[in-house]
Protein backbone atom coordinates (compact mmCIF):
# COMPACT_ATOMS: atom_id res chain seq x y z
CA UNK A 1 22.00 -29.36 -110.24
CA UNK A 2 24.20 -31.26 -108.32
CA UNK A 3 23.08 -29.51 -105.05
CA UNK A 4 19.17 -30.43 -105.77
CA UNK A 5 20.33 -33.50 -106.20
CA UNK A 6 22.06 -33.82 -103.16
CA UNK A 7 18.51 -32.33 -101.62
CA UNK A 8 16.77 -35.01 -102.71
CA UNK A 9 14.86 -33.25 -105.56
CA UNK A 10 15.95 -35.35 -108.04
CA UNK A 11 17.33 -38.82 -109.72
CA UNK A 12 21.05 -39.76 -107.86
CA UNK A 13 22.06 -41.62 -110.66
CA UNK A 14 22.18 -38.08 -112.55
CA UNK A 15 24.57 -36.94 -109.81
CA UNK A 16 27.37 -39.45 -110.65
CA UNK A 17 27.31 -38.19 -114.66
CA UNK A 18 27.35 -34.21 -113.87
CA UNK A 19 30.51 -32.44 -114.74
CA UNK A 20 32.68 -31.36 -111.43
CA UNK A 21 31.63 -27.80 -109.97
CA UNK A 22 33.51 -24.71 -112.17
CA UNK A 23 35.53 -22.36 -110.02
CA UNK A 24 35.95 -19.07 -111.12
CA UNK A 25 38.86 -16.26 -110.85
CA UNK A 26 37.27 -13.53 -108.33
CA UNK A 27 38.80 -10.80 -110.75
CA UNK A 28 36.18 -12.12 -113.42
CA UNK A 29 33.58 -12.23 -110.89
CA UNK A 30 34.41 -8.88 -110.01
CA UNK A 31 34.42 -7.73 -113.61
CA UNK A 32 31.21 -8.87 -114.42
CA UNK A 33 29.35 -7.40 -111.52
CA UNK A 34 30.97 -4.03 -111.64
CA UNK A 35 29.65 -4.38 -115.60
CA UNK A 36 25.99 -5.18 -113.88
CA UNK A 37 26.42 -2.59 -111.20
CA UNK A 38 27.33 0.43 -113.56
CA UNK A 39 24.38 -0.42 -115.82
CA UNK A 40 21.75 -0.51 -112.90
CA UNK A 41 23.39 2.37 -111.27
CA UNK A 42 22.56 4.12 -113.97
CA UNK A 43 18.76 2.87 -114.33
CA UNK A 44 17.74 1.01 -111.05
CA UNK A 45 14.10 1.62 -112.51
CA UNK A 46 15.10 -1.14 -115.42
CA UNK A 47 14.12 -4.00 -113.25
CA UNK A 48 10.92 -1.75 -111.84
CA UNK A 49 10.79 -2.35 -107.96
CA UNK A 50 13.40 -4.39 -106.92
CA UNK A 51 16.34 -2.45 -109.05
CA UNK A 52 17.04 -1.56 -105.96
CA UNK A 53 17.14 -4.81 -104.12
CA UNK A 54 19.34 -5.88 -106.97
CA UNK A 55 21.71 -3.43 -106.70
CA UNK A 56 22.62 -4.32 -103.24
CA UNK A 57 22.87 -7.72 -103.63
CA UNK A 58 25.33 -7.27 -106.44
CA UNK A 59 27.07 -4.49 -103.98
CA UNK A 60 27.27 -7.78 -101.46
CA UNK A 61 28.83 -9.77 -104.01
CA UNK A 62 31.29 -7.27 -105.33
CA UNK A 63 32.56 -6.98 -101.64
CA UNK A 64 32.64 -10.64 -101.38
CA UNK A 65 34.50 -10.92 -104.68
CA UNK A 66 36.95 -8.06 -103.41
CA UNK A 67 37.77 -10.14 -100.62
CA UNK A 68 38.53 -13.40 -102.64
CA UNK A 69 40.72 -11.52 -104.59
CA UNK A 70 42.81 -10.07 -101.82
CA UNK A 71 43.22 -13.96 -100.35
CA UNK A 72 44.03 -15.26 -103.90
CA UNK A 73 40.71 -17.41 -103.69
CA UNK A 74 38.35 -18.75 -106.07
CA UNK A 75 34.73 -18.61 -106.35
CA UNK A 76 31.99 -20.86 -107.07
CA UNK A 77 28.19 -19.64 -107.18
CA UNK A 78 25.68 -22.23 -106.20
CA UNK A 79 22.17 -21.26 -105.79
CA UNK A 80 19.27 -23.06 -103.59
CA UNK A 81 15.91 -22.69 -104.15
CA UNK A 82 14.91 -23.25 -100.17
């Protein structure tokens, strides 16, 4: 929310009441997608025509999350709609 905010798309005096970013450990990242991964390895089909589009996205992030694990990082997802 923050970052829409930040974009202009919506009311600033929101931004100052919005809890502080959550950062995440990348070995729960990791465990999560691997969880997602397994489960659309098995059926890409379950999200009809982009399973497969999905399932290398989530490929990206595991190797991203692999990485943040190796340099004892953290993570934090933000998503923009642009």
């Amino acid at each position: 929310m923050s970052l829409l905010i930040e974009e202009g798309a919506g009311n600033q005096e929101l931004l100052r009441r919005l809890p502080p970013p959550q950062w995440y450990s990348p070995a729960d990242g990791l465990k999560t997608v691997c969880a997602l991964l397994r489960t659309l390895e098995a059926d890409p089909q379950q999200l009809g025509t982009e399973g497969e589009q999905v399932l290398s996205e989530l490929l990206e992030y595991a190797h991203v999350l692999e990485k943040t694990m190796d340099r004892k990082m953290r993570w934090h997802l933000a998503v923009s709609w642009r």
